[in-house]
C-alpha atoms as a PDB file:
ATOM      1  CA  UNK A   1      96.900 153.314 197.394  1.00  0.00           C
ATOM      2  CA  UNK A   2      99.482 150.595 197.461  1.00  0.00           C
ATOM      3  CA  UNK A   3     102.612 151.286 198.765  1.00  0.00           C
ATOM      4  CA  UNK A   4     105.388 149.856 196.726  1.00  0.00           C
ATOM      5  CA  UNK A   5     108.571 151.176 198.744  1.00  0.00           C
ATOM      6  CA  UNK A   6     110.551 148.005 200.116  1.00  0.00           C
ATOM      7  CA  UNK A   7     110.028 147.383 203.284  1.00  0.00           C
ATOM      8  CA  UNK A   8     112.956 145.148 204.698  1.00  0.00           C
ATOM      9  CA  UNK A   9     115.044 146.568 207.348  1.00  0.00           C
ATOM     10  CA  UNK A  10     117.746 148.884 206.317  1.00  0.00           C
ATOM     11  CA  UNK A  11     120.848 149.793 208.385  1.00  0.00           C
ATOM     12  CA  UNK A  12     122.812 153.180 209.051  1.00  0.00           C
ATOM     13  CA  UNK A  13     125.124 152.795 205.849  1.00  0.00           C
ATOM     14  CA  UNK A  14     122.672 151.102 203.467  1.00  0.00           C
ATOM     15  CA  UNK A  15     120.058 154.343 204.493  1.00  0.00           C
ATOM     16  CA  UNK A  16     122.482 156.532 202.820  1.00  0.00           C
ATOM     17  CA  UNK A  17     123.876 154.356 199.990  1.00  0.00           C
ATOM     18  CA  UNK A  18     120.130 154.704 198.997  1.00  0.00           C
ATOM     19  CA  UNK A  19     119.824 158.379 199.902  1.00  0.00           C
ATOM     20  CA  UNK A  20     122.318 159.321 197.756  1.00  0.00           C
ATOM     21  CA  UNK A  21     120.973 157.245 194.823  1.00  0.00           C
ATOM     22  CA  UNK A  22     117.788 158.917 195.696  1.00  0.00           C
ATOM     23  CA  UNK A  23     119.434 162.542 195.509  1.00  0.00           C
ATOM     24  CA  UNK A  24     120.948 162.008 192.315  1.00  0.00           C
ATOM     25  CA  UNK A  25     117.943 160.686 190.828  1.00  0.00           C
ATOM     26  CA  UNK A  26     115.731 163.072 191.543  1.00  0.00           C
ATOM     27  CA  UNK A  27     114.637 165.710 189.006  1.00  0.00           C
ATOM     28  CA  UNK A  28     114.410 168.320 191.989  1.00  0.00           C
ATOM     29  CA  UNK A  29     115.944 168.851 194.927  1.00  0.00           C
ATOM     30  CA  UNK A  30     114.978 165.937 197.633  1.00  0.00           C
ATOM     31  CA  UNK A  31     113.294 166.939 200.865  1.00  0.00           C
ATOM     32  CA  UNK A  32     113.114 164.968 204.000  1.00  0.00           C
ATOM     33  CA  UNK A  33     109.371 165.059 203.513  1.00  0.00           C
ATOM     34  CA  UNK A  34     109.509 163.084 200.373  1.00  0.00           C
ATOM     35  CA  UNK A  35     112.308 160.487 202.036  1.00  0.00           C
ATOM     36  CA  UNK A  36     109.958 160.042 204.901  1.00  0.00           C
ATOM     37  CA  UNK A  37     106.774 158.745 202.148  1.00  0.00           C
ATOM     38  CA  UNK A  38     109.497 156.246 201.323  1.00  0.00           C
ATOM     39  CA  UNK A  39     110.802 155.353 204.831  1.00  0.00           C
ATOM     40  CA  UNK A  40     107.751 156.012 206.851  1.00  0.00           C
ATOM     41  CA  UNK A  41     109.606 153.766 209.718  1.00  0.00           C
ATOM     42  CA  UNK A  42     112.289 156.270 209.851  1.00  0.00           C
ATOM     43  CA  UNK A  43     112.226 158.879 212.033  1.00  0.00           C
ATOM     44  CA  UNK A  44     112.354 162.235 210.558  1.00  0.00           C
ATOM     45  CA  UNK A  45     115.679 163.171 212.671  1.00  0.00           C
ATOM     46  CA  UNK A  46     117.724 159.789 211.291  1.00  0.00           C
ATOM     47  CA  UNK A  47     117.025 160.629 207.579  1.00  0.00           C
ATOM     48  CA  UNK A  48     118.248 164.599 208.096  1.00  0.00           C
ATOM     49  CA  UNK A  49     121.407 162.883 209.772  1.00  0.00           C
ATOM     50  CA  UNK A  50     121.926 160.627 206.761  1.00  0.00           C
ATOM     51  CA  UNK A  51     121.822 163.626 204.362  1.00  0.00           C
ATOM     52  CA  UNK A  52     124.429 165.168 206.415  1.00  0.00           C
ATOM     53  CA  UNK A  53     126.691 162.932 206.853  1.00  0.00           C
ATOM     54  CA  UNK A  54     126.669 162.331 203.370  1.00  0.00           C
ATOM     55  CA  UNK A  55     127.141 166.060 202.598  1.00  0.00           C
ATOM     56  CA  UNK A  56     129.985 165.798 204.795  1.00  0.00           C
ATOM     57  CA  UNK A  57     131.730 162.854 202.931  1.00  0.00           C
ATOM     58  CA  UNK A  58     131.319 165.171 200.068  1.00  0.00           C
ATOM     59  CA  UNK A  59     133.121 167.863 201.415  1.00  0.00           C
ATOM     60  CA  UNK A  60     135.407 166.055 203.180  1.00  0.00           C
ATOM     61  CA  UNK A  61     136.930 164.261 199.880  1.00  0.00           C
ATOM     62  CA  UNK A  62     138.746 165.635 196.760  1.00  0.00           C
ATOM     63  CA  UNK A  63     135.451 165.136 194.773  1.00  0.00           C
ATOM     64  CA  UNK A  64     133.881 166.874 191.664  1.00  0.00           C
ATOM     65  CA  UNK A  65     130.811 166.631 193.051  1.00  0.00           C
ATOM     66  CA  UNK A  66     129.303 168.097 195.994  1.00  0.00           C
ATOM     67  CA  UNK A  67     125.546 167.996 197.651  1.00  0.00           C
ATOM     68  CA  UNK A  68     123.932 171.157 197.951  1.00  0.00           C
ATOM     69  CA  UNK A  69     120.770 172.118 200.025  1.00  0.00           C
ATOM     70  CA  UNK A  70     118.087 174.687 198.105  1.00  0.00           C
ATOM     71  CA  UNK A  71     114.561 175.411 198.410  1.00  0.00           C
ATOM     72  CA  UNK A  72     114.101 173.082 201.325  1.00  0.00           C
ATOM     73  CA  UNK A  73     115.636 170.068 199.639  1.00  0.00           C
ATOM     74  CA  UNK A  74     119.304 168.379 198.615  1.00  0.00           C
ATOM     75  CA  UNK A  75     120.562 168.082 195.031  1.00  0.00           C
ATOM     76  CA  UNK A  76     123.824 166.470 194.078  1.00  0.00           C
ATOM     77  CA  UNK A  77     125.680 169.699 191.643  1.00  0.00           C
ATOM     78  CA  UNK A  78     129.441 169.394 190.555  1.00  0.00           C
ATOM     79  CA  UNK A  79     131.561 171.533 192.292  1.00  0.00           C
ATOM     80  CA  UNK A  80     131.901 175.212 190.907  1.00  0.00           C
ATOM     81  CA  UNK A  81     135.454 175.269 190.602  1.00  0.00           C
ATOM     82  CA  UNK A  82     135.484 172.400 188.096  1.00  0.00           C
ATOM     83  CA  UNK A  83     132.847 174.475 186.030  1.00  0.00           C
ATOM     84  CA  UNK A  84     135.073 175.506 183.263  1.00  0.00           C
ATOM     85  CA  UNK A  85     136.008 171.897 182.036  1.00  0.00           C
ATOM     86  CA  UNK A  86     132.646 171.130 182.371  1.00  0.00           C
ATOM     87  CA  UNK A  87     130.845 173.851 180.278  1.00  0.00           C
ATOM     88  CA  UNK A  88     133.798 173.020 177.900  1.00  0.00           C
ATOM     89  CA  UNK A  89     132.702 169.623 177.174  1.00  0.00           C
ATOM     90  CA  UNK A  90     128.815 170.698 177.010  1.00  0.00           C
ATOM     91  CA  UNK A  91     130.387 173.547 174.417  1.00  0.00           C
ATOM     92  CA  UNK A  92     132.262 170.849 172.377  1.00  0.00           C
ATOM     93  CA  UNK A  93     129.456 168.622 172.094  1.00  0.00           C
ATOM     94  CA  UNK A  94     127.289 171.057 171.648  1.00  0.00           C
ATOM     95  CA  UNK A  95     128.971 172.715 168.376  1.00  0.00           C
ATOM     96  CA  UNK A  96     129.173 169.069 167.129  1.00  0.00           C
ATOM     97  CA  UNK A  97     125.437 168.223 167.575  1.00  0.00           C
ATOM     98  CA  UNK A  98     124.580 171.619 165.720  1.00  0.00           C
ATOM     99  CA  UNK A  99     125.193 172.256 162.030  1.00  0.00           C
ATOM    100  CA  UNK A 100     126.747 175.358 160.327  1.00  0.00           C
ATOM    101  CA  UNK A 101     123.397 176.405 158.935  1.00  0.00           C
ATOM    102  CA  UNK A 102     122.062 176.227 162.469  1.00  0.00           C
ATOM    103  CA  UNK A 103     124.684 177.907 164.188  1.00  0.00           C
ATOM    104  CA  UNK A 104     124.536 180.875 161.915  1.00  0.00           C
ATOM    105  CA  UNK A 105     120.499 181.009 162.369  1.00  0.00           C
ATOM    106  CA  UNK A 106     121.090 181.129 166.161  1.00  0.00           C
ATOM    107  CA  UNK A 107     123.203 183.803 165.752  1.00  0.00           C
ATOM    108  CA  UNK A 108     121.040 186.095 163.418  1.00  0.00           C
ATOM    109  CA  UNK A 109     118.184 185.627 166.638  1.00  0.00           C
ATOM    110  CA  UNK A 110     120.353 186.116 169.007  1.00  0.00           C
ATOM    111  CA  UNK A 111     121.265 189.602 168.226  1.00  0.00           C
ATOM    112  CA  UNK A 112     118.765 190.714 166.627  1.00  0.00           C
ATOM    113  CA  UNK A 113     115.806 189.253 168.214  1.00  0.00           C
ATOM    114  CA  UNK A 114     112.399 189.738 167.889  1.00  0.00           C
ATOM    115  CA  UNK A 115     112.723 187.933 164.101  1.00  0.00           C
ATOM    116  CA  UNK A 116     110.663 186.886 161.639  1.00  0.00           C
ATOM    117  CA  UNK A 117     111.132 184.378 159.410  1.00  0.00           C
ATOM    118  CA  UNK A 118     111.029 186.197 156.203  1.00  0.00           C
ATOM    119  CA  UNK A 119     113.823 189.122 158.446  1.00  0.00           C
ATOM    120  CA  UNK A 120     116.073 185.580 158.769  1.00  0.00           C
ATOM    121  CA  UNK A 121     116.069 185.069 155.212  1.00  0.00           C
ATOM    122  CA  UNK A 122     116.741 187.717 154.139  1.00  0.00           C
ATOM    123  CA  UNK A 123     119.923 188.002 156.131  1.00  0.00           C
ATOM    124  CA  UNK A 124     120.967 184.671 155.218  1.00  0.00           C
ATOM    125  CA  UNK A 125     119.517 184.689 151.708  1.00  0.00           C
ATOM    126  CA  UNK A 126     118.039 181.089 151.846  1.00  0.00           C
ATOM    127  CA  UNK A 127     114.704 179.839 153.255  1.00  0.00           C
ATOM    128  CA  UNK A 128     115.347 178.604 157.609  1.00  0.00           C
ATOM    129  CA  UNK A 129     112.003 176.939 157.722  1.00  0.00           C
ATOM    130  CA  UNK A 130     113.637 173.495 158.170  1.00  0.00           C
ATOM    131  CA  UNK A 131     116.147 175.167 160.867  1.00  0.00           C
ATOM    132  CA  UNK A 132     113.922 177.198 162.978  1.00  0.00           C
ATOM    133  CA  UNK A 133     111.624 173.993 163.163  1.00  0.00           C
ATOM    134  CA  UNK A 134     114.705 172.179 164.761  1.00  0.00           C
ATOM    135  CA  UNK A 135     115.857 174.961 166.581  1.00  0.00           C
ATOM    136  CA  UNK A 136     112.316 175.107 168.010  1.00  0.00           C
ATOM    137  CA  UNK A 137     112.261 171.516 169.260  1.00  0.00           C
ATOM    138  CA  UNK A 138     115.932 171.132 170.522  1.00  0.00           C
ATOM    139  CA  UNK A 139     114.264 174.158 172.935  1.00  0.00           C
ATOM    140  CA  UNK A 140     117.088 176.578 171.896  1.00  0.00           C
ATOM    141  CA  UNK A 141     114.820 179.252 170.131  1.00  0.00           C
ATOM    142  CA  UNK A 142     110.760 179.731 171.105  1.00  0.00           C
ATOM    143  CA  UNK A 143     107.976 181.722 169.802  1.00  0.00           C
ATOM    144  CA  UNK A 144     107.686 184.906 171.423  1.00  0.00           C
ATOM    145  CA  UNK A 145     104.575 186.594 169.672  1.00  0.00           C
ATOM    146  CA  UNK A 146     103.257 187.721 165.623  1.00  0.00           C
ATOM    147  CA  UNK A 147     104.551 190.935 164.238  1.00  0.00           C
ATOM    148  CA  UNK A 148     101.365 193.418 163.540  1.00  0.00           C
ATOM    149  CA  UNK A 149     101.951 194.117 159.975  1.00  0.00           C
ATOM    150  CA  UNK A 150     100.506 192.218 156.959  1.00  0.00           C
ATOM    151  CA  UNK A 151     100.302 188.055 157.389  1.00  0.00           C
ATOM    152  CA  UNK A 152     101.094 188.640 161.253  1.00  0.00           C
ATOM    153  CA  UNK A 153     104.276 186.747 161.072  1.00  0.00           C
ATOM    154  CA  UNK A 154     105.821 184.880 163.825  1.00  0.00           C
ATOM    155  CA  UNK A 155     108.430 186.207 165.885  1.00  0.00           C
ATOM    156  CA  UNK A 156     111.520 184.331 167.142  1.00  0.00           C
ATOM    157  CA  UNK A 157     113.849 184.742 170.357  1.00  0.00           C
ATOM    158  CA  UNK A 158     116.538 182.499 172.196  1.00  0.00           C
ATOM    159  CA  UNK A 159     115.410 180.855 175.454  1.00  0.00           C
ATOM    160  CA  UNK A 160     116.690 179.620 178.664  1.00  0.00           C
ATOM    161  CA  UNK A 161     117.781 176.438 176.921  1.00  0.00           C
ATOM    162  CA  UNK A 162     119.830 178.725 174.379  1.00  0.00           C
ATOM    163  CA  UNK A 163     121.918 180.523 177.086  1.00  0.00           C
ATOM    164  CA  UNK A 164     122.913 177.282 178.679  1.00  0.00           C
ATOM    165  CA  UNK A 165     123.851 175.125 175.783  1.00  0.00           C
ATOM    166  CA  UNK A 166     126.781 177.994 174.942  1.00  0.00           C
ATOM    167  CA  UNK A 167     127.710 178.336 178.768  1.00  0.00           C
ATOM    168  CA  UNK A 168     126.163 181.980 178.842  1.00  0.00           C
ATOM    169  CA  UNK A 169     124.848 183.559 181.939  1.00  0.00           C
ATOM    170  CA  UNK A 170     122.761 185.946 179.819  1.00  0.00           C
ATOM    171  CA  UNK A 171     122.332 187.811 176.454  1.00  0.00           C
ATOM    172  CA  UNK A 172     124.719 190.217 177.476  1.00  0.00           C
ATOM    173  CA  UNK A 173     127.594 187.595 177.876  1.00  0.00           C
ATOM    174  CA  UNK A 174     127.587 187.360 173.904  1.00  0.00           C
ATOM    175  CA  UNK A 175     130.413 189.059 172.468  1.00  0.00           C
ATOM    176  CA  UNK A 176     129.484 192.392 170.460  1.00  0.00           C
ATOM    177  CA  UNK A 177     128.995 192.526 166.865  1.00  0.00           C
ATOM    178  CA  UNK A 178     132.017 194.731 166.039  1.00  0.00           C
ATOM    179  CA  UNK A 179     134.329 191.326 166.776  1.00  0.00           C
ATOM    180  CA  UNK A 180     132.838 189.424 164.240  1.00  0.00           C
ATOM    181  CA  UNK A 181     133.528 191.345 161.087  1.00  0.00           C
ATOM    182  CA  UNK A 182     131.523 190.150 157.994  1.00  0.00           C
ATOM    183  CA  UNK A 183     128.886 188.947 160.387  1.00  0.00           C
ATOM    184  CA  UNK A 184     128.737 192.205 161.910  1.00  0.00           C
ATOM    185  CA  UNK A 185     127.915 194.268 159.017  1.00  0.00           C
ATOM    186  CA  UNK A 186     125.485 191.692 157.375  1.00  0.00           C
ATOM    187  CA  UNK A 187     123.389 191.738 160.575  1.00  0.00           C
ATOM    188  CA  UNK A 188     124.170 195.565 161.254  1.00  0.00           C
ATOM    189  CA  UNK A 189     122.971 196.198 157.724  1.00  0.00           C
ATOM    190  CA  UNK A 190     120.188 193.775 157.098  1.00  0.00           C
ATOM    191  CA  UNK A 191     122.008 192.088 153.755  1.00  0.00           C
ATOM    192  CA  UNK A 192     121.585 188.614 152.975  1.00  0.00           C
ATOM    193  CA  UNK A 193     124.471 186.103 152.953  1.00  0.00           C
ATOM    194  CA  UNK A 194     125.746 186.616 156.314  1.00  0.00           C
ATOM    195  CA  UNK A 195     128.985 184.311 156.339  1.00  0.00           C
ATOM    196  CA  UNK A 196     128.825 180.881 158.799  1.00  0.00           C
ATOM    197  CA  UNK A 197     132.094 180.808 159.722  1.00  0.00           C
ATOM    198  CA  UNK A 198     133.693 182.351 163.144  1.00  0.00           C
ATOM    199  CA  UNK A 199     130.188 182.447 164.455  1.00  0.00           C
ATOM    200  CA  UNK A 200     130.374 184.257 168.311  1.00  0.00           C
ATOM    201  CA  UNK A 201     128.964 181.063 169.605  1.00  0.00           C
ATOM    202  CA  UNK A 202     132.169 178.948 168.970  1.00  0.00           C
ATOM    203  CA  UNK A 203     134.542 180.717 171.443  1.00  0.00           C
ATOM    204  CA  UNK A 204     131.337 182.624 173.613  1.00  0.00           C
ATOM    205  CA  UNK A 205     131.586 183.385 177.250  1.00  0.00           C
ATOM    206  CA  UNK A 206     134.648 181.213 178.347  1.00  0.00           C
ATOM    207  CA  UNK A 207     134.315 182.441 181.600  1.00  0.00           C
ATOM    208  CA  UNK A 208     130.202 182.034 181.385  1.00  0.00           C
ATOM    209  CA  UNK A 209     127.678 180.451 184.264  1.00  0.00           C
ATOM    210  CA  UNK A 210     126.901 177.499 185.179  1.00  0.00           C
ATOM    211  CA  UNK A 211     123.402 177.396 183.147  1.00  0.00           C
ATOM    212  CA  UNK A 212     121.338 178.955 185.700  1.00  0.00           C
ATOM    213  CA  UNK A 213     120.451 182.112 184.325  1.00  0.00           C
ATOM    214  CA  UNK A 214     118.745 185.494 185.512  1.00  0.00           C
ATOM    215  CA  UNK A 215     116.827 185.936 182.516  1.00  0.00           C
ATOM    216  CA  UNK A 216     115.389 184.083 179.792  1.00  0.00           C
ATOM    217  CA  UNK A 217     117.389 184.946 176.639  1.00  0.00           C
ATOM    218  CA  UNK A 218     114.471 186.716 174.719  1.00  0.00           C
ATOM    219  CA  UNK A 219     114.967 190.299 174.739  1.00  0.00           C
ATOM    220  CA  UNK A 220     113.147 192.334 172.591  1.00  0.00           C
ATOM    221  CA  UNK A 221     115.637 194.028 169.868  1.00  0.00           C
ATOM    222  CA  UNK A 222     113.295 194.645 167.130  1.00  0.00           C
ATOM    223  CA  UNK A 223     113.398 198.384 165.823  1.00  0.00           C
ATOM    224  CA  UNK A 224     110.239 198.283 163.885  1.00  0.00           C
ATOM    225  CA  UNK A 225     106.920 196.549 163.906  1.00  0.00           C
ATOM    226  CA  UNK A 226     104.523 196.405 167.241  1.00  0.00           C
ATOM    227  CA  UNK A 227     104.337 192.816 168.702  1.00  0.00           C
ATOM    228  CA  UNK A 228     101.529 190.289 169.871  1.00  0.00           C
ATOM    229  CA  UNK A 229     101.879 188.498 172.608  1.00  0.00           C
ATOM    230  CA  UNK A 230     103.004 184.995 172.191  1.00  0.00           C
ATOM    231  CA  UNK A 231     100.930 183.001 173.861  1.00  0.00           C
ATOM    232  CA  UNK A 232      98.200 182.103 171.875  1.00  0.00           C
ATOM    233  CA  UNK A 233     100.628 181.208 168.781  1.00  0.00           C
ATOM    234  CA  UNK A 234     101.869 177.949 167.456  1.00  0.00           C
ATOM    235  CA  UNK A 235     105.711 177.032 167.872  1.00  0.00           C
ATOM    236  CA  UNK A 236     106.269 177.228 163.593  1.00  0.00           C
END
């Protein structure tokens, strides 16, 4: 196998110029192993030293950003203490990129999850197909098993993907029903025509995580119904 890593003499500073463009690039953290595959004329000892002396130009600056070492390798994160402006752009962006009808069909799953299609329209007294489909491939709601009653409907909970695009840590970060009036008592009672506005996920969890999450956002809430599991069934 051909090895296509340039191979021209690099110096001290130009080693970490490209380390650092090689930490931020990569899609997980970057270990000295994989650094050595591209420098194999590097010793092991010179690379470690160029990750750490950029991790200390990182901390030694007023920067946003900081390099972090996990699971045996180096990621570039921003800085925790900047968190808060940062999950409030992801929030703003985020409400913008969803519509109303899609907010509100987030909501139903999110607190009352297991759902079934034919459970979500009833609540909202109009037919989601088109919404859960998007829902499903922006990653922000998944297929978690069939109900067993009659037609073996699918059954719908958040994800991972979910918790993170509202800046919450977990399920339990959502604000409870009772501060959400209307909205409350539609979902509480089951009645269609739950209203879209003031939806929880507009002001949720100002003081959420950072995306990483200890769970992944699919409780099971359903009071009725047993369910199969979801991994034989198709994501519609």
């Amino acid at each position: 196998m051909r090895n296509h890593t340039p191979q021209a003499p690099i110096d001290a500073g130009r080693l970490r110029a490209v380390i650092e463009a090689l930490v931020f690039a990569a899609e997980e953290p970057l270990t000295v192993a994989d650094l050595h595959d591209l420098f194999p004329d590097v010793e092991a000892g010179l690379l470690t030293e160029a990750l750490d002396s950029l991790t200390r130009n990182y901390d030694s600056e007023e920067r946003g950003l900081q390099i972090q070492q996990v699971a045996g390798g180096y990621r570039i994160i921003t800085r925790s203490e900047f968190g808060e402006w940062v999950r409030a752009l992801f929030r703003s962006r985020n409400r913008r990129r969803l519509s109303a009808a899609a907010l509100e069909t987030l909501a139903i799953v999110a607190y009352r999850q297991p759902i079934t299609t034919p459970e979500i329209q009833t609540l909202r007294g109009t037919d989601p197909g088109g919404v859960l489909q998007n829902l499903l491939e922006k990653k922000l709601l998944r297929v978690v098993g069939r109900k067993k009653v009659v037609g073996r409907p699918v059954l719908y909970g958040t994800t991972r993907d979910f918790l993170s695009h509202f800046g919450l840590n977990s399920l339990e970060d959502l604000p409870s029903l009772e501060e959400f009036g209307d909205m409350a008592s539609a979902l509480k009672a089951g009645s269609p025509g739950a209203p879209s506005a003031g939806l929880p996920f507009e002001t949720a969890a100002e003081g959420g995580g950072n995306g990483t999450t200890g769970n992944d956002g699919n409780e099971d809430r359903a009071d009725d119904g047993e369910i199969e599991s979801g991994d034989d069934c198709d994501d519609s």
